[in-house]
Protein backbone atom coordinates (compact mmCIF):
# COMPACT_ATOMS: atom_id res chain seq x y z
CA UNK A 1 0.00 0.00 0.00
CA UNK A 2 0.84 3.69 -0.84
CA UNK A 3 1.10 6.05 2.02
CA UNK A 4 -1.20 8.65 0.75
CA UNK A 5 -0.11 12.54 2.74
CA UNK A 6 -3.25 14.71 3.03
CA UNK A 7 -6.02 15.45 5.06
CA UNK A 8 -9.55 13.52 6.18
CA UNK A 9 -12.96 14.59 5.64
CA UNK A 10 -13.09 15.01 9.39
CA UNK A 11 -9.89 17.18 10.05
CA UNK A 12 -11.41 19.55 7.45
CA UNK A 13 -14.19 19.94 9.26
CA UNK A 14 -13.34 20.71 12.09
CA UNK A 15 -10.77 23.20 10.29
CA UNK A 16 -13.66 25.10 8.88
CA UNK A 17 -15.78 25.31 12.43
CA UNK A 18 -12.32 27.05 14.13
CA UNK A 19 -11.97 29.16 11.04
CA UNK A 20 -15.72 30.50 11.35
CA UNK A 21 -15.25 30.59 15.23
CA UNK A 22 -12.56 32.72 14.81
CA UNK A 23 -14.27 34.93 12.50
CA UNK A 24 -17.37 35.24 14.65
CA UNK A 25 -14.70 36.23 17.29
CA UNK A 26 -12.45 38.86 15.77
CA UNK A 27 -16.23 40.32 13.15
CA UNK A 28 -16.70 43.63 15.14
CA UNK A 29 -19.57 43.88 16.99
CA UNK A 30 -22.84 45.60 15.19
CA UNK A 31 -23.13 47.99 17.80
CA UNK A 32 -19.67 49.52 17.53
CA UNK A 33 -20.74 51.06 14.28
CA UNK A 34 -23.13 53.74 16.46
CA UNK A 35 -20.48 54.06 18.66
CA UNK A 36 -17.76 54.91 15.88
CA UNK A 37 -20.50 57.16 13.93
CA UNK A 38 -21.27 59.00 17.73
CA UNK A 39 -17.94 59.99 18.23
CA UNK A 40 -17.50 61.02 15.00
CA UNK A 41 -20.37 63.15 15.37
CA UNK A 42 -19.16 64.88 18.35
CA UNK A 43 -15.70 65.51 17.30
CA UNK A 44 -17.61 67.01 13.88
CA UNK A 45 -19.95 69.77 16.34
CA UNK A 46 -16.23 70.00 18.66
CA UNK A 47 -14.78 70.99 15.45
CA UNK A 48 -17.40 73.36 14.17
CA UNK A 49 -17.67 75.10 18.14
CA UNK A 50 -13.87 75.92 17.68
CA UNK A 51 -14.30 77.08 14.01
CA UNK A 52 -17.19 79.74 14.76
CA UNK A 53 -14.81 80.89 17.89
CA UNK A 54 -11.65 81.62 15.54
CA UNK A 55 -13.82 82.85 13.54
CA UNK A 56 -15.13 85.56 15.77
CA UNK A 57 -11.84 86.19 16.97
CA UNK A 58 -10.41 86.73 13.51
CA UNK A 59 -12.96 88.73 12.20
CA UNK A 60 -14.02 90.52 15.12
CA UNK A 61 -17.64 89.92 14.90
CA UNK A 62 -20.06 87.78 16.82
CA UNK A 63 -20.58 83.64 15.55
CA UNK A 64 -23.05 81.29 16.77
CA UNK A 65 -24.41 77.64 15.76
CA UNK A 66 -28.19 76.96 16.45
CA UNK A 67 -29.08 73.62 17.49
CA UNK A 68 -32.34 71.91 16.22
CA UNK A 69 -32.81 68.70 17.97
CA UNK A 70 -35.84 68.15 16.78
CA UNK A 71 -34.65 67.53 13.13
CA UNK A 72 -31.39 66.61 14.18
CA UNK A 73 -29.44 69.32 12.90
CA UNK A 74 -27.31 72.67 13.43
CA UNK A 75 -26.00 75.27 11.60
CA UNK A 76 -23.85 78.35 11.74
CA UNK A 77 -24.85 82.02 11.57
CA UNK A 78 -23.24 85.44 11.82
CA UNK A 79 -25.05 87.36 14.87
CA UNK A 80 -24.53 91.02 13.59
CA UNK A 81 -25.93 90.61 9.84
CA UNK A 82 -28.27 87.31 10.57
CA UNK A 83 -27.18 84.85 8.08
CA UNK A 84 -25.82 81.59 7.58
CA UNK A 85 -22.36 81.68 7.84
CA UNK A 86 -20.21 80.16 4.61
CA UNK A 87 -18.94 76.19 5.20
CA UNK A 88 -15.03 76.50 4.96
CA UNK A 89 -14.83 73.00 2.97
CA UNK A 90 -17.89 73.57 0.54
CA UNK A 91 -18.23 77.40 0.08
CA UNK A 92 -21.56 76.80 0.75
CA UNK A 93 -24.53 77.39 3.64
CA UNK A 94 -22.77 75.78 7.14
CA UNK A 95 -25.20 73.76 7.23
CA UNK A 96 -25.34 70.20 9.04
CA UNK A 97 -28.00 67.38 9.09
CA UNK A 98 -27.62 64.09 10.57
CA UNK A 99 -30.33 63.28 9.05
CA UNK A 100 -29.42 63.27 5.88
CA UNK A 101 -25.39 62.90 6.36
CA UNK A 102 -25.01 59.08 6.14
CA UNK A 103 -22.04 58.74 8.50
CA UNK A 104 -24.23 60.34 11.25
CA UNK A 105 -27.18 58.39 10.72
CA UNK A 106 -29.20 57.31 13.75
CA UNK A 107 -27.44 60.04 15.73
CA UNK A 108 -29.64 62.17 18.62
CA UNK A 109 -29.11 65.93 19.15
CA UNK A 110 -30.75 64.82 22.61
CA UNK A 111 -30.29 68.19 24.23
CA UNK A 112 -28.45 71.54 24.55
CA UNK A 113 -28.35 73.42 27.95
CA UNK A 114 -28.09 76.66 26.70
CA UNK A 115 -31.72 77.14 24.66
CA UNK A 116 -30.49 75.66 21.88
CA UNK A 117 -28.20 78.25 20.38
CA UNK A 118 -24.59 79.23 21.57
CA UNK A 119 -22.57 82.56 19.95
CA UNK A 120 -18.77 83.50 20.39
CA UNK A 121 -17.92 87.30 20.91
CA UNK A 122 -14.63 89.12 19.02
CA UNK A 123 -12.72 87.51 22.19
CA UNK A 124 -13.96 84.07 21.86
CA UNK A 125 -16.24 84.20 25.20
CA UNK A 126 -19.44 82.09 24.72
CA UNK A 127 -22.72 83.27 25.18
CA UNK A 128 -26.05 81.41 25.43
CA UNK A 129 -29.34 81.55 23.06
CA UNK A 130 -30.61 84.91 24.89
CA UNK A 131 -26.96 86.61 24.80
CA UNK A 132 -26.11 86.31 28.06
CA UNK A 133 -22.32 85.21 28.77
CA UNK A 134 -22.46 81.64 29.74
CA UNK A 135 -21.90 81.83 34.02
CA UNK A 136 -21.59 77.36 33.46
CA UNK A 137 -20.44 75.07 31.76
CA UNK A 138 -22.28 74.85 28.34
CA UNK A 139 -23.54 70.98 27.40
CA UNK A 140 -24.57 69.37 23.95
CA UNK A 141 -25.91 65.37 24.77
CA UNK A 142 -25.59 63.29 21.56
CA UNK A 143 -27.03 59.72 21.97
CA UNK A 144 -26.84 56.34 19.65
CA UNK A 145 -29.04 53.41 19.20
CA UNK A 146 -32.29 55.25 21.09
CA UNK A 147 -29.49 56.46 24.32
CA UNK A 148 -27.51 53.03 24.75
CA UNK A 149 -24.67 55.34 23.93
CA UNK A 150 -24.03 59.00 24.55
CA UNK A 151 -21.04 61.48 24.88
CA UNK A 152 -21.50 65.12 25.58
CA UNK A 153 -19.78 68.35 24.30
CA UNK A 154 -18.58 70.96 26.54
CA UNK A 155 -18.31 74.56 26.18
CA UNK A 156 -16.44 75.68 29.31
CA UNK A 157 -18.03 79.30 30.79
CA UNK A 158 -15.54 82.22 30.32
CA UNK A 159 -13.34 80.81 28.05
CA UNK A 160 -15.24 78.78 25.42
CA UNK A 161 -12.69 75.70 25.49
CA UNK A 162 -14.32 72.80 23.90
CA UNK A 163 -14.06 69.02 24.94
CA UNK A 164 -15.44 65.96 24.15
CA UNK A 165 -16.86 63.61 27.31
């Protein structure tokens, strides 16, 4: 008889079940996507915070971004003339929709905790929705997956440093 070198029906198997084990293993989890797409959307409002503040500082004229949570989105305005301020990246309205950006989808505006609307002075100092400096810290709650995940931005009084908690 020949030696014949290879491998059973049985060894291959039971290779396949460990190979599909360890895929089911090391797949990401479905739930990490809202997680991923909720930071994301926090570091994208972070962002635009610190753009309208250089921007008032630069041009020496009073920023905001109003916050609809209703329809999930914000946008960016100039306080002194009343209009939408110009996106950096497109040219056009700063405009921003969850709703319709796909790599925020199923992201909450869940609340604000300054009426909705925050502005930047020529020095950079925040101010809430009824122009009154901010005395505390400013919050916007963003929540995933109906609030099994949710991170806040902060707008610290005074100084208008932004974080991401």
């Amino acid at each position: 008889m020949k030696n014949h070198k290879g491998f059973t029906l049985t060894e291959l198997v039971m290779l396949i079940v460990i190979i599909g084990i360890v895929a089911l293993v090391a797949m990401p989890k479905a739930s990490t996507g809202s997680a991923v797409r909720l930071e994301a959307a926090c570091q994208k409002i972070a962002s635009d915070l610190r753009y309208a503040q250089e921007m008032s500082l630069a041009q020496q004229v009073r920023l905001g971004i109003s916050f609809d949570p209703v329809n999930e989105a914000y946008f960016v305005y100039r306080v002194n003339v009343g209009t939408v301020a110009s996106d950096p990246q497109t040219r056009n309205n700063f405009n921003v929709s969850f709703v319709t950006l796909n790599e925020f989808k199923g992201i909450d505006i869940a609340s604000t905790s300054f009426n909705n609307k925050v502005e930047f002075d020529s020095v950079g100092a925040p101010y809430d929705g009824n122009g009154v400096i901010l005395s505390s810290q400013g919050v916007i709650t963003l929540q995933a997956q109906g609030g099994v995940y949710s991170r806040t931005v902060r707008i610290e009084a005074k100084t208008g440093k932004v974080s991401v908690q």
